[in-house]
N, C-alpha and C. Protein backbone atom coordinates (compact mmCIF):
# COMPACT_ATOMS: atom_id res chain seq x y z
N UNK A 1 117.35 65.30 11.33
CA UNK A 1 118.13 66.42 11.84
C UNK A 1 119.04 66.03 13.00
N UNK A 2 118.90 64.76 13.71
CA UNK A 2 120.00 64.50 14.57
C UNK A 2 120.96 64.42 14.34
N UNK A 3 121.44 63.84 13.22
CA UNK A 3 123.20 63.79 12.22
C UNK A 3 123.49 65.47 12.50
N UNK A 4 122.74 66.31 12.33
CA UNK A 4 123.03 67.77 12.51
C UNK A 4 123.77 68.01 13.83
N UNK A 5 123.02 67.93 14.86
CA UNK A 5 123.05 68.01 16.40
C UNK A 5 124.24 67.28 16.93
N UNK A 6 124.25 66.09 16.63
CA UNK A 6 125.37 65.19 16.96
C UNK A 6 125.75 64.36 15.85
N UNK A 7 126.82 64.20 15.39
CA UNK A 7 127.44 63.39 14.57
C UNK A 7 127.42 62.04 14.72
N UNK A 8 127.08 61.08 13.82
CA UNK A 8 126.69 60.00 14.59
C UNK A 8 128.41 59.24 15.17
N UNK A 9 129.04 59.70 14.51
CA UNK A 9 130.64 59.02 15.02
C UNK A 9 130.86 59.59 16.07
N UNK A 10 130.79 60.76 16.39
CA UNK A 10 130.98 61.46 17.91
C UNK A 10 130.12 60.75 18.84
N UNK A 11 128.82 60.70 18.60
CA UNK A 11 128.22 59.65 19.55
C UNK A 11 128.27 58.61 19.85
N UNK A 12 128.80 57.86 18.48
CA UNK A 12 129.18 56.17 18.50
C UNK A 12 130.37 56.24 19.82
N UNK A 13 131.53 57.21 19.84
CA UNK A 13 133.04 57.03 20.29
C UNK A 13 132.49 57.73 21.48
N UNK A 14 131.74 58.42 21.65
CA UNK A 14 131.37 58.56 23.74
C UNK A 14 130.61 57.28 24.49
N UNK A 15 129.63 57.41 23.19
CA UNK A 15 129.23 55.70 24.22
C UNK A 15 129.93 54.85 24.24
N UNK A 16 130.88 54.50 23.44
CA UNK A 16 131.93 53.43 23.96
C UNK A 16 132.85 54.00 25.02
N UNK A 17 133.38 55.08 25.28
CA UNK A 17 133.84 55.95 26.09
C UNK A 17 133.08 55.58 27.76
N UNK A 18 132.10 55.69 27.25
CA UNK A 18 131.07 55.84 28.33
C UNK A 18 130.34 54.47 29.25
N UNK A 19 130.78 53.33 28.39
CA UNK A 19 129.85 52.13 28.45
C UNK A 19 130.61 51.29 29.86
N UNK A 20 129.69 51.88 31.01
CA UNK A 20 130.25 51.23 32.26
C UNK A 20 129.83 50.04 32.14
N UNK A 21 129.02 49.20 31.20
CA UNK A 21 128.31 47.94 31.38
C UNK A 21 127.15 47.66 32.26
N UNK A 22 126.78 48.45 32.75
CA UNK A 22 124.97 48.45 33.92
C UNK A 22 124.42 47.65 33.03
N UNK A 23 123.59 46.68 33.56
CA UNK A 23 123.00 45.54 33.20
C UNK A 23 121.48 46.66 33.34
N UNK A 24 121.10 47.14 34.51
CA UNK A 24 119.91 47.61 34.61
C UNK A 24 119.59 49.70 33.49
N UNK A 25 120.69 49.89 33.23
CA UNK A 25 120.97 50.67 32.43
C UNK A 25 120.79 50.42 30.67
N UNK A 26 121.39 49.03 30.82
CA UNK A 26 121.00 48.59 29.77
C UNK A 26 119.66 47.99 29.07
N UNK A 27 118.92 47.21 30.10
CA UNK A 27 117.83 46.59 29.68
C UNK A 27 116.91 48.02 29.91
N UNK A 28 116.75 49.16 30.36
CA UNK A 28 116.32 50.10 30.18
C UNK A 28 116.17 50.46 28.87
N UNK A 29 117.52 50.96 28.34
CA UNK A 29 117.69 51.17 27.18
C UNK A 29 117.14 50.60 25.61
N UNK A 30 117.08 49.14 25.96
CA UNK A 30 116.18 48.32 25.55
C UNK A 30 115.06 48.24 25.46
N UNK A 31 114.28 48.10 26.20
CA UNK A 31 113.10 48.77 26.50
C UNK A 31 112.17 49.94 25.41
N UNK A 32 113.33 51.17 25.47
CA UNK A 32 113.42 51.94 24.81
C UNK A 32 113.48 51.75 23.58
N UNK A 33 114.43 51.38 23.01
CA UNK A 33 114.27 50.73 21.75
C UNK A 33 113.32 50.16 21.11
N UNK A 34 112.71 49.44 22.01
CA UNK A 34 111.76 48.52 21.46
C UNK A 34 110.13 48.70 21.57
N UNK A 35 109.94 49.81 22.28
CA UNK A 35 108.60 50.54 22.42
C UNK A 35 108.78 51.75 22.19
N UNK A 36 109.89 52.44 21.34
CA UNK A 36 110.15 53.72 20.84
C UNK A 36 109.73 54.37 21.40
N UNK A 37 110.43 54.48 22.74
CA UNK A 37 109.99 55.56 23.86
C UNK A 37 111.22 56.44 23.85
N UNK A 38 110.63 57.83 24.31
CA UNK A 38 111.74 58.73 24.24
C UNK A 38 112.86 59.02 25.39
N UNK A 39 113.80 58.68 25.83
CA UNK A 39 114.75 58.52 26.96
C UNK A 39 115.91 59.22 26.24
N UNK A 40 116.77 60.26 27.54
CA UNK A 40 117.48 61.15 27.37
C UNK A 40 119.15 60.29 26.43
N UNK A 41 119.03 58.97 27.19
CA UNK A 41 119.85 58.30 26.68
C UNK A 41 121.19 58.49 27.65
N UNK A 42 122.42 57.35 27.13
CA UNK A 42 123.79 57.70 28.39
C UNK A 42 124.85 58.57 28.40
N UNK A 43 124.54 59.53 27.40
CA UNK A 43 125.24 60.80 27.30
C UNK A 43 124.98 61.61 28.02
N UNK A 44 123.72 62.12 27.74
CA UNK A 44 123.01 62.74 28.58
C UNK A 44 122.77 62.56 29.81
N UNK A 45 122.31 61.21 30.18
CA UNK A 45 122.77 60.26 31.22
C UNK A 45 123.68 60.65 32.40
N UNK A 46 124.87 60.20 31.85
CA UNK A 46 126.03 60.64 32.37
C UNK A 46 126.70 62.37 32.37
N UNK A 47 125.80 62.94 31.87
CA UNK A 47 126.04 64.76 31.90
C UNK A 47 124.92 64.69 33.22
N UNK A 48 123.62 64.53 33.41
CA UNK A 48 123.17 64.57 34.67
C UNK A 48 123.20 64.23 35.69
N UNK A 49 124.04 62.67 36.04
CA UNK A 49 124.85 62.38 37.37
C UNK A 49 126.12 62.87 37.77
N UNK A 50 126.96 63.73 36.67
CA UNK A 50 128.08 64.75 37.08
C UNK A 50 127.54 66.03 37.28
N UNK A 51 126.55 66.39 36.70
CA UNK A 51 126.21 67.82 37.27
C UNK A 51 125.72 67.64 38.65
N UNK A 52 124.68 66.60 39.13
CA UNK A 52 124.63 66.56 40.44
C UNK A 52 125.37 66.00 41.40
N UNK A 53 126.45 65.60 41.00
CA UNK A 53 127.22 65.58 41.68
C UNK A 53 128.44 66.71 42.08
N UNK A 54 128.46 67.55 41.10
CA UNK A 54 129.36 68.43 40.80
C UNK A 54 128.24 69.46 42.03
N UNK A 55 127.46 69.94 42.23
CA UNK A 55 126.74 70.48 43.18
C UNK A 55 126.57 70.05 44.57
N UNK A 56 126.62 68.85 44.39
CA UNK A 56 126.27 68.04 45.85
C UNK A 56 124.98 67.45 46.06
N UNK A 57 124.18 67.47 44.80
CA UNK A 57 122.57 67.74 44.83
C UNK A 57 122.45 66.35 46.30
N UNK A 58 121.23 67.00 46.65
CA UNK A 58 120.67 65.98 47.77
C UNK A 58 119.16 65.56 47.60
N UNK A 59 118.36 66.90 47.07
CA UNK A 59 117.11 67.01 46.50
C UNK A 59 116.70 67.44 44.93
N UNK A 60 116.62 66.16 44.44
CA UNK A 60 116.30 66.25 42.99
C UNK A 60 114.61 66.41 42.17
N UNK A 61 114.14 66.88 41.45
CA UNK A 61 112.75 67.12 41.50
C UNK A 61 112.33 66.88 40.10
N UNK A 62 111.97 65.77 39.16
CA UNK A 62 112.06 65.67 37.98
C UNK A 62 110.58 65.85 37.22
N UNK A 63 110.10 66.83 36.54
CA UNK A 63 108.77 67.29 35.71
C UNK A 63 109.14 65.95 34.58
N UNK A 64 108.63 65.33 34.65
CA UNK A 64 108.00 64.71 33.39
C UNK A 64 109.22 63.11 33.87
N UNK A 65 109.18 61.82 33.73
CA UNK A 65 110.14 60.97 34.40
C UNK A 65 109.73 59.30 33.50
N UNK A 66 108.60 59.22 32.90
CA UNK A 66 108.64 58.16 32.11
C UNK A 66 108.56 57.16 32.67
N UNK A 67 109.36 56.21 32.82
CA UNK A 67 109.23 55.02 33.76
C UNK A 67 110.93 54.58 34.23
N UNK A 68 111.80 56.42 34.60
CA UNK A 68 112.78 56.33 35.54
C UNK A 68 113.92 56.41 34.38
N UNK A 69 114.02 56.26 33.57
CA UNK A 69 115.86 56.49 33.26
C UNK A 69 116.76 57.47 33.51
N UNK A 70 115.87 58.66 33.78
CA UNK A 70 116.94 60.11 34.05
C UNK A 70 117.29 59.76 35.86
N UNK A 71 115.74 59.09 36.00
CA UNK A 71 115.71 59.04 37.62
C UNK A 71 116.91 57.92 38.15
N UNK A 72 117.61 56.62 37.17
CA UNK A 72 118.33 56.42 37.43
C UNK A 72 119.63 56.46 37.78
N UNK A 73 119.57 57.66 36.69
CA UNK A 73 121.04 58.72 36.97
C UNK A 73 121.11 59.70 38.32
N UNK A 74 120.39 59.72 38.59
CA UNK A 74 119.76 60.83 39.34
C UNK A 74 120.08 60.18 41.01
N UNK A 75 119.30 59.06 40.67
CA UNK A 75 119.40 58.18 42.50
C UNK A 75 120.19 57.98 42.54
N UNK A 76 121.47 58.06 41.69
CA UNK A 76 122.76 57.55 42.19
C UNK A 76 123.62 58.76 42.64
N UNK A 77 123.13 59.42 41.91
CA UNK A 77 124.08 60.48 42.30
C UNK A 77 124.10 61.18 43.47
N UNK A 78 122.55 61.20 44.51
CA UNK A 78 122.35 62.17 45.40
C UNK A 78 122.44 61.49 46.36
N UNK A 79 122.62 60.17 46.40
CA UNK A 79 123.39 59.15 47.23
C UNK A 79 122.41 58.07 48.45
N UNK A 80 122.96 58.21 49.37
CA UNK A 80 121.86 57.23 50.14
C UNK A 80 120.95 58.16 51.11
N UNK A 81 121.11 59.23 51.32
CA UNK A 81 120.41 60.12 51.97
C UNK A 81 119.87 61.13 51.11
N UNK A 82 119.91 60.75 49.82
CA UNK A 82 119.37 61.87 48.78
C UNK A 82 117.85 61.90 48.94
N UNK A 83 116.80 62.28 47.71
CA UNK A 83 115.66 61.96 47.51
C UNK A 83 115.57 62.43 46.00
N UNK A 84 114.62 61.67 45.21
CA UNK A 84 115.11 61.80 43.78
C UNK A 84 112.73 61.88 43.59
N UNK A 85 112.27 62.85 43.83
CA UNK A 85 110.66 63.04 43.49
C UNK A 85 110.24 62.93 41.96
N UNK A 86 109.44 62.05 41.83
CA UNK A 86 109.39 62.14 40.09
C UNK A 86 107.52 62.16 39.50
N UNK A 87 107.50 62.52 38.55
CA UNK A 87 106.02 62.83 38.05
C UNK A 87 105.77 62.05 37.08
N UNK A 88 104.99 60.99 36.80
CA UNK A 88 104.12 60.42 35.08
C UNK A 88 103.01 60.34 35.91
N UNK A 89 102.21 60.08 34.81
CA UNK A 89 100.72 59.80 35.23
C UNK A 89 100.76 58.55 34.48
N UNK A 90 101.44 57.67 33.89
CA UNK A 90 100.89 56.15 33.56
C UNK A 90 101.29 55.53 34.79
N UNK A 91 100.37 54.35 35.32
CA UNK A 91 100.94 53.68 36.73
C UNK A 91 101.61 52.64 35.59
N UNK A 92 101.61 51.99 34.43
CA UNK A 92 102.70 51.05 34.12
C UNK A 92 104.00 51.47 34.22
N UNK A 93 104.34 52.74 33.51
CA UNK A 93 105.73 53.51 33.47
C UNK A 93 106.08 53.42 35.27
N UNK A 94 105.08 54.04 36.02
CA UNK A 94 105.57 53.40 37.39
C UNK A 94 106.06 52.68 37.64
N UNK A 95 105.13 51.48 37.49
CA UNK A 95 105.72 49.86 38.11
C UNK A 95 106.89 49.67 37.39
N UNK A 96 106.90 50.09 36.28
CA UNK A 96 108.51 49.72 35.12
C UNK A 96 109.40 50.32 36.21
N UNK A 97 109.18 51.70 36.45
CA UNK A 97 110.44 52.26 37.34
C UNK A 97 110.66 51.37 38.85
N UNK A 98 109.94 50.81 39.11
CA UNK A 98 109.50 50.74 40.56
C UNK A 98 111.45 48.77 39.92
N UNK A 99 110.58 48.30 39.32
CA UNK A 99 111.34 47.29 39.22
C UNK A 99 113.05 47.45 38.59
N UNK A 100 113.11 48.52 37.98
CA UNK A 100 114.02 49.18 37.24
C UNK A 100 114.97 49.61 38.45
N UNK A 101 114.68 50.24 39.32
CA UNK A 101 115.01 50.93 40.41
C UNK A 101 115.19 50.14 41.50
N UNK A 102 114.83 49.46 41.54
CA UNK A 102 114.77 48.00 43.10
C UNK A 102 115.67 47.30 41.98
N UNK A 103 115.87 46.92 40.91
CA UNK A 103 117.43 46.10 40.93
C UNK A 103 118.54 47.03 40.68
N UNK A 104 118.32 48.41 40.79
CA UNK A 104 119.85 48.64 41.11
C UNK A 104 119.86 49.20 42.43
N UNK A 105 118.79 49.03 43.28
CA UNK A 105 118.97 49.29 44.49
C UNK A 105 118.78 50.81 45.36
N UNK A 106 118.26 51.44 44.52
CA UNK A 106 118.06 52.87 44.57
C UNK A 106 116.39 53.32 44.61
N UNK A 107 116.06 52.29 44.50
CA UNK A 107 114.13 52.56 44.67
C UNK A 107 113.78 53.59 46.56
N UNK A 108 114.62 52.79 46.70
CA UNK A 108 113.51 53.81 48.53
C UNK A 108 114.27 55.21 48.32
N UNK A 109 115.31 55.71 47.79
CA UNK A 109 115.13 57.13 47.48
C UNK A 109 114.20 57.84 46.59
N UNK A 110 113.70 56.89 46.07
CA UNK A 110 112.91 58.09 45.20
C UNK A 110 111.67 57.81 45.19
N UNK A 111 110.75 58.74 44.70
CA UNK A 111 109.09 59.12 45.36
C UNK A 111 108.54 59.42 44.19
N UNK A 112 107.63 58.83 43.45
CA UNK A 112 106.87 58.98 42.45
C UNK A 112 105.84 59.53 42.55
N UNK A 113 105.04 60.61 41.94
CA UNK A 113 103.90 61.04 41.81
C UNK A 113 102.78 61.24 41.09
N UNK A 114 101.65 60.39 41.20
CA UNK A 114 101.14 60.10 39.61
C UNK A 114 99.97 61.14 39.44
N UNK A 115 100.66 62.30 38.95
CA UNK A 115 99.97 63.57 38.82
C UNK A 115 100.77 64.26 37.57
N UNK A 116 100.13 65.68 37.52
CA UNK A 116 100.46 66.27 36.36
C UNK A 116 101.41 67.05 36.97
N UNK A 117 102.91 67.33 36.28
CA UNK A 117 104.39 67.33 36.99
C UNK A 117 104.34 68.74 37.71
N UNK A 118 103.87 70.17 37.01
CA UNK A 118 103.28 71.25 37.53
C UNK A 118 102.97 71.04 38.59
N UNK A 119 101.86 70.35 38.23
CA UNK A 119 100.90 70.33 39.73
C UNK A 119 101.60 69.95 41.07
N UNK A 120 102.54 68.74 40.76
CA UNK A 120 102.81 68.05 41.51
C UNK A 120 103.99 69.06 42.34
N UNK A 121 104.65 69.97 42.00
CA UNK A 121 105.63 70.95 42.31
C UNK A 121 105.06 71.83 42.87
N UNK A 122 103.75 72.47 42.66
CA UNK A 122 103.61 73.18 43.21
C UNK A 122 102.87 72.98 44.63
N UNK A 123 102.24 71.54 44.48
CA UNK A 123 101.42 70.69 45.34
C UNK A 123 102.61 70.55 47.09
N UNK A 124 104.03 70.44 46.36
CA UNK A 124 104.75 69.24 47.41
C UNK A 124 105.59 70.79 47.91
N UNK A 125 105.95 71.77 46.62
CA UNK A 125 106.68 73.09 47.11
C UNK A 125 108.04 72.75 47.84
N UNK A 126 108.24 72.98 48.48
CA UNK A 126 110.29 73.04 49.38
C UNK A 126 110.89 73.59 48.16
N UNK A 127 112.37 73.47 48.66
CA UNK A 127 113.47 73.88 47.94
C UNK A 127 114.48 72.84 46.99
N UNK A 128 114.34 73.03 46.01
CA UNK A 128 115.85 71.80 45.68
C UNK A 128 117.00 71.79 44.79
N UNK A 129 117.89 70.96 44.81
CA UNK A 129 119.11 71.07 44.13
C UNK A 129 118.61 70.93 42.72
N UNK A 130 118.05 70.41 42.23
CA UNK A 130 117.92 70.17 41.21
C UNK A 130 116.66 70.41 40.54
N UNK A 131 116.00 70.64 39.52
CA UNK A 131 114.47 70.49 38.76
C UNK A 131 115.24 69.89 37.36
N UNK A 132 114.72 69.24 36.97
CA UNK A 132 114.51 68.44 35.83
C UNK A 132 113.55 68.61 35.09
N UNK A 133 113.34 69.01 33.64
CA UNK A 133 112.31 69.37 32.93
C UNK A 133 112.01 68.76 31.69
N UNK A 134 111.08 67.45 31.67
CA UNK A 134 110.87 67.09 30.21
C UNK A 134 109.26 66.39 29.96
N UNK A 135 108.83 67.80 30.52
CA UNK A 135 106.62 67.18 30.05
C UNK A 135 106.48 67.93 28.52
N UNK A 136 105.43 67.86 28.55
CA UNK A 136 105.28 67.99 26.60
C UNK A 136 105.53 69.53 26.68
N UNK A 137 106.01 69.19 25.72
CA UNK A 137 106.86 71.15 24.83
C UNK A 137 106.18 71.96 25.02
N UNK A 138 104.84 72.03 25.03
CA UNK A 138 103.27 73.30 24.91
C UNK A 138 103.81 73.76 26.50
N UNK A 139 103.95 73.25 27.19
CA UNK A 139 103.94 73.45 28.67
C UNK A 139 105.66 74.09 29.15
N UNK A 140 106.25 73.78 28.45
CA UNK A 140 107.65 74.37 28.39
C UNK A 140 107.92 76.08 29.40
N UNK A 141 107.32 76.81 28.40
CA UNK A 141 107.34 78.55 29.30
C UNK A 141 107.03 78.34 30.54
N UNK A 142 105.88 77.98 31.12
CA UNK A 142 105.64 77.94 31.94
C UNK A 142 106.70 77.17 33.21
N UNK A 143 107.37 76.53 33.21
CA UNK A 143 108.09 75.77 33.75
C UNK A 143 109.03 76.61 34.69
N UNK A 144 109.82 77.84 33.57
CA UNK A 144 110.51 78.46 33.93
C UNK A 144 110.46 79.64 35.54
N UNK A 145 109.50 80.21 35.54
CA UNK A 145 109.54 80.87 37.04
C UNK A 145 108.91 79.92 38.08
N UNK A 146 108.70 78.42 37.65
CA UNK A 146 108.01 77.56 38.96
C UNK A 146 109.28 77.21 39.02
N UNK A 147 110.19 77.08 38.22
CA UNK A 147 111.33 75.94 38.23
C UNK A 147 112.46 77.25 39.56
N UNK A 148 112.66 78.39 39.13
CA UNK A 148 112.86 79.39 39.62
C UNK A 148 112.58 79.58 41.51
N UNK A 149 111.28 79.59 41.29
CA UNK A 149 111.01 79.52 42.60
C UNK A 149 111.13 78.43 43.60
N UNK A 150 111.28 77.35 43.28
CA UNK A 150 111.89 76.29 43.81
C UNK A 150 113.68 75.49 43.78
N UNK A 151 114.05 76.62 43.75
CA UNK A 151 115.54 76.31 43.33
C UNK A 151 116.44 76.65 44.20
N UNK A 152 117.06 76.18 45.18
CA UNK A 152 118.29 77.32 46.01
C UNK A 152 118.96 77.75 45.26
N UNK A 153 119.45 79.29 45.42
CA UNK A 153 120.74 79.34 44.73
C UNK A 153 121.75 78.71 44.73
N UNK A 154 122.27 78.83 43.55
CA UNK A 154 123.16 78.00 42.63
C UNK A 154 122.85 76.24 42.30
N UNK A 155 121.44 76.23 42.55
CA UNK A 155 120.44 74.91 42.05
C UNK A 155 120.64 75.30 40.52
N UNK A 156 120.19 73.75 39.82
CA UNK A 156 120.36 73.75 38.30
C UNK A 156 119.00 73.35 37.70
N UNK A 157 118.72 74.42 36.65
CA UNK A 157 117.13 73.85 36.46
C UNK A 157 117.93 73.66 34.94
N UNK A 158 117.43 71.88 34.59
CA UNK A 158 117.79 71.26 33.13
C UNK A 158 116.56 70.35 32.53
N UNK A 159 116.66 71.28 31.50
CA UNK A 159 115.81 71.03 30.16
C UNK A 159 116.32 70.17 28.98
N UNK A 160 115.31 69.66 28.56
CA UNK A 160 115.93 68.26 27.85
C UNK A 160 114.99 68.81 26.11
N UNK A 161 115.33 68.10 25.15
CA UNK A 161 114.99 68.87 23.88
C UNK A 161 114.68 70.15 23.59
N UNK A 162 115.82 70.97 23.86
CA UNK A 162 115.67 72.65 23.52
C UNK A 162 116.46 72.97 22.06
N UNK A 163 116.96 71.63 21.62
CA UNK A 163 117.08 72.14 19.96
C UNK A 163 115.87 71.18 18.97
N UNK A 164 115.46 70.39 19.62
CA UNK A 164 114.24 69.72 19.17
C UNK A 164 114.27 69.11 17.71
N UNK A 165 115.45 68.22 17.41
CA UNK A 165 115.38 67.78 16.60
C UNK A 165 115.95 68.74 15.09
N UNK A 166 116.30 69.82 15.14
CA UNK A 166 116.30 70.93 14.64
C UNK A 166 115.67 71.99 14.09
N UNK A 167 114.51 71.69 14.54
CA UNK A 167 113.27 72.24 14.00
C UNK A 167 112.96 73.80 14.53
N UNK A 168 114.72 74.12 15.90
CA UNK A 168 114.49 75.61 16.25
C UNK A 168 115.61 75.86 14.90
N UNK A 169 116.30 75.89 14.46
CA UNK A 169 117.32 75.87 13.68
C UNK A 169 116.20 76.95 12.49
N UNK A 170 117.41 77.86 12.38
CA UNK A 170 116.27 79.30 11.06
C UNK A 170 116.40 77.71 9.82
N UNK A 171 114.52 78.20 9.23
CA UNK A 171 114.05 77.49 8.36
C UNK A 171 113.93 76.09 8.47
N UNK A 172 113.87 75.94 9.42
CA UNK A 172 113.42 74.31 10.00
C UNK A 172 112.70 74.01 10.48
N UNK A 173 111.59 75.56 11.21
CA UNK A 173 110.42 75.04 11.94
C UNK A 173 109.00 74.19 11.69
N UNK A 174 108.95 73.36 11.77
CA UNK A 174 107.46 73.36 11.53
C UNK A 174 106.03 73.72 11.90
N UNK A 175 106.31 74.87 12.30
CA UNK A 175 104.91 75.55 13.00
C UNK A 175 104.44 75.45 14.05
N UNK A 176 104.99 74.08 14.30
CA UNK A 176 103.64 73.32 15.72
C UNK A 176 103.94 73.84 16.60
N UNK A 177 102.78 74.24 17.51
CA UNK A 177 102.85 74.96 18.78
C UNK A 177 103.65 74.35 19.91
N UNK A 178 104.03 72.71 19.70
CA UNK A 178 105.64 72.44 20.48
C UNK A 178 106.66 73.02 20.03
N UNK A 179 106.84 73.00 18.88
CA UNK A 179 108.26 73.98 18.08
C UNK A 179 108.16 75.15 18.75
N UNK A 180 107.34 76.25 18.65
CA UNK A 180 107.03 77.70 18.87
C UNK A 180 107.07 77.77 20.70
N UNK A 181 106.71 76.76 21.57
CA UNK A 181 106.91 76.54 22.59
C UNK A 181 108.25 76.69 23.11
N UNK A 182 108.68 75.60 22.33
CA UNK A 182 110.63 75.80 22.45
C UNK A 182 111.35 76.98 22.14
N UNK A 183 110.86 77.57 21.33
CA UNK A 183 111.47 78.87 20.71
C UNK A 183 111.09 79.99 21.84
N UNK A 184 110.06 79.73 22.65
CA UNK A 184 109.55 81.16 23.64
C UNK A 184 110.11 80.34 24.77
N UNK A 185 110.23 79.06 24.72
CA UNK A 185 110.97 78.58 26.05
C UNK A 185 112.56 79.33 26.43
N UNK A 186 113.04 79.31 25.28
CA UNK A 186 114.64 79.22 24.96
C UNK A 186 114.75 81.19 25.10
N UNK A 187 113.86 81.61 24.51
CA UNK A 187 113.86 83.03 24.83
C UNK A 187 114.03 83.39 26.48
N UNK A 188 112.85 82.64 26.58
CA UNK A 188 112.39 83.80 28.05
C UNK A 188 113.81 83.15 29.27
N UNK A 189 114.38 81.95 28.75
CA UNK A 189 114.87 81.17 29.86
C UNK A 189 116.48 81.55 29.73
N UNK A 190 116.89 82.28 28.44
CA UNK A 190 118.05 82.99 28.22
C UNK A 190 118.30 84.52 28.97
N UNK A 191 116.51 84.96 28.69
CA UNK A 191 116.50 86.60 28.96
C UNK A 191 116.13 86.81 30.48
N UNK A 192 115.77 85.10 31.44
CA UNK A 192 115.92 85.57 32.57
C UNK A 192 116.77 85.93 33.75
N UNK A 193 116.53 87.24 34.55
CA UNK A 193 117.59 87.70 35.30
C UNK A 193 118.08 87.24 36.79
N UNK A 194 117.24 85.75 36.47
CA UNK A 194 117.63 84.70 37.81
C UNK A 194 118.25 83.58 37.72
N UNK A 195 118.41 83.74 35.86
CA UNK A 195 119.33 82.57 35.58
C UNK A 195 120.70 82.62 34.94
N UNK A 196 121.83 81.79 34.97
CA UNK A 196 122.64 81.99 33.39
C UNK A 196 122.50 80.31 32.59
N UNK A 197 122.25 80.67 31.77
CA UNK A 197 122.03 79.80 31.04
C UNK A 197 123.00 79.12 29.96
N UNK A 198 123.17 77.90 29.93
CA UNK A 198 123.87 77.40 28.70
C UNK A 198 123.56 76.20 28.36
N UNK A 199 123.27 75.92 27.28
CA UNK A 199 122.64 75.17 25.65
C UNK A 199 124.20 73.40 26.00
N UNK A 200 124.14 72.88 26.19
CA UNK A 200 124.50 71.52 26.06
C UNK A 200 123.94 70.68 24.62
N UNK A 201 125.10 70.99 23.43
CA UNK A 201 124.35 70.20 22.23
C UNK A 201 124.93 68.60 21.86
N UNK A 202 124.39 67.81 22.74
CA UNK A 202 124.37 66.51 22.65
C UNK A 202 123.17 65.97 22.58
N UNK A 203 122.74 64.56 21.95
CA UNK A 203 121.79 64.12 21.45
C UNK A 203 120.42 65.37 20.91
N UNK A 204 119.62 66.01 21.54
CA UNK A 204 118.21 66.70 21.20
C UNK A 204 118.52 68.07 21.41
N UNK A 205 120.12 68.56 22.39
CA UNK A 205 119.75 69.43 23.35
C UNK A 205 119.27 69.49 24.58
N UNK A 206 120.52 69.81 25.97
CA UNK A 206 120.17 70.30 26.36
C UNK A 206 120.52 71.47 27.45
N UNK A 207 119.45 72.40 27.68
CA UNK A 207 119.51 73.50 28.27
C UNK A 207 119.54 73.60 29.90
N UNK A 208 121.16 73.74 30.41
CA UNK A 208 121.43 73.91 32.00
C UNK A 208 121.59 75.14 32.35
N UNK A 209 120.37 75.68 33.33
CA UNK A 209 120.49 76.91 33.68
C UNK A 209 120.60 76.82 35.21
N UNK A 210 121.41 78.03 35.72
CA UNK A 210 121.94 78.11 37.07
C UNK A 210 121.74 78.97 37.65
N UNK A 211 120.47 78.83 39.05
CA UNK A 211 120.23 79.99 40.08
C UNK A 211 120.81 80.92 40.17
N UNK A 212 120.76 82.17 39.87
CA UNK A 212 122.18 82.84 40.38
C UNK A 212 121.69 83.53 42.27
């Protein structure tokens, strides 16, 4: 269902569009590839270091972070006085970020937390420019009024697979309580009256909603 979502020629002609050459961007990517791990990728990539920049973000807060690729977009953008807080619970995905992040030079902004990403938000609390949202789908609804309450206005809370492969798409679901997750995610996070919301359909989907 990704040929659906994105065309693969439209995607081929942005990443070449797009291909600043990052050596540490790249062997990331790699990485990826090769342990079929799931990463937002440099479309997406590059849609989340212009949105925070397009805000000014200074405080970025990422639910779910892998071993750093969003977080790489992320530390760059909020600059040298930023702070970029991130959540996995594997300490390898750590250390991956930890080395990932110290060669492009952006490691002492950001703060890892090896807890469950919820927890960890509601644990640390303040205010920030940004929330970032990508822990497993079941957990999705819930996200939305923590993400809320930690947001200044006109902060951006962004969600990453909200077309899910196409499986929200009428007659595509497959039942699973991640699918049905996404579908009450995408509801409640359209019908809320603290956000406006809009759907970004590149690579999986995704969903940027804005404090009002």
């Amino acid at each position: 269902m990704s040929e659906v979502i994105t065309p693969s020629a439209v995607e081929a002609y942005l990443e070449q569009l797009y291909d600043d050459g990052d050596p540490v961007r790249q062997q990331m990517e790699a990485l990826a590839k090769e342990r079929d791990f799931p990463i937002v990728g440099p479309l997406c990539g590059r849609f989340l270091y212009q949105s925070a920049r397009m805000i000014q973000a200074r405080r970025v807060f990422e639910l779910g972070s892998g071993y750093g690729y969003s977080a790489l977009f992320f530390s760059r953008a909020v600059g040298a006085e930023g702070e970029v807080h991130c959540t996995e619970l594997s300490a390898e995905n750590i250390k991956l970020a930890e080395t990932f992040l110290t060669l492009e030079g952006t490691w002492p902004r950001v703060t890892f937390h090896q807890e469950e990403a919820t927890a960890a938000l509601r644990g640390i609390g303040g205010v920030w420019d940004i929330i970032y949202n990508d822990i497993d789908k079941p957990g999705y609804p819930a996200t939305i009024d923590l993400a809320y309450d930690h947001l200044r206005p006109g902060g951006l809370f962004i969600t990453d697979n909200v077309l899910w492969y196409g499986r929200v798409f009428e007659g595509q679901s497959d039942g699973s309580p991640s699918t049905q997750a996404i579908h009450d995610f995408t509801r409640r996070l359209f019908a809320h009256p603290g956000f406006m919301t809009t759907i970004y359909p590149v690579r999986d989907g995704m969903a940027v909603a804005i404090k009002l």
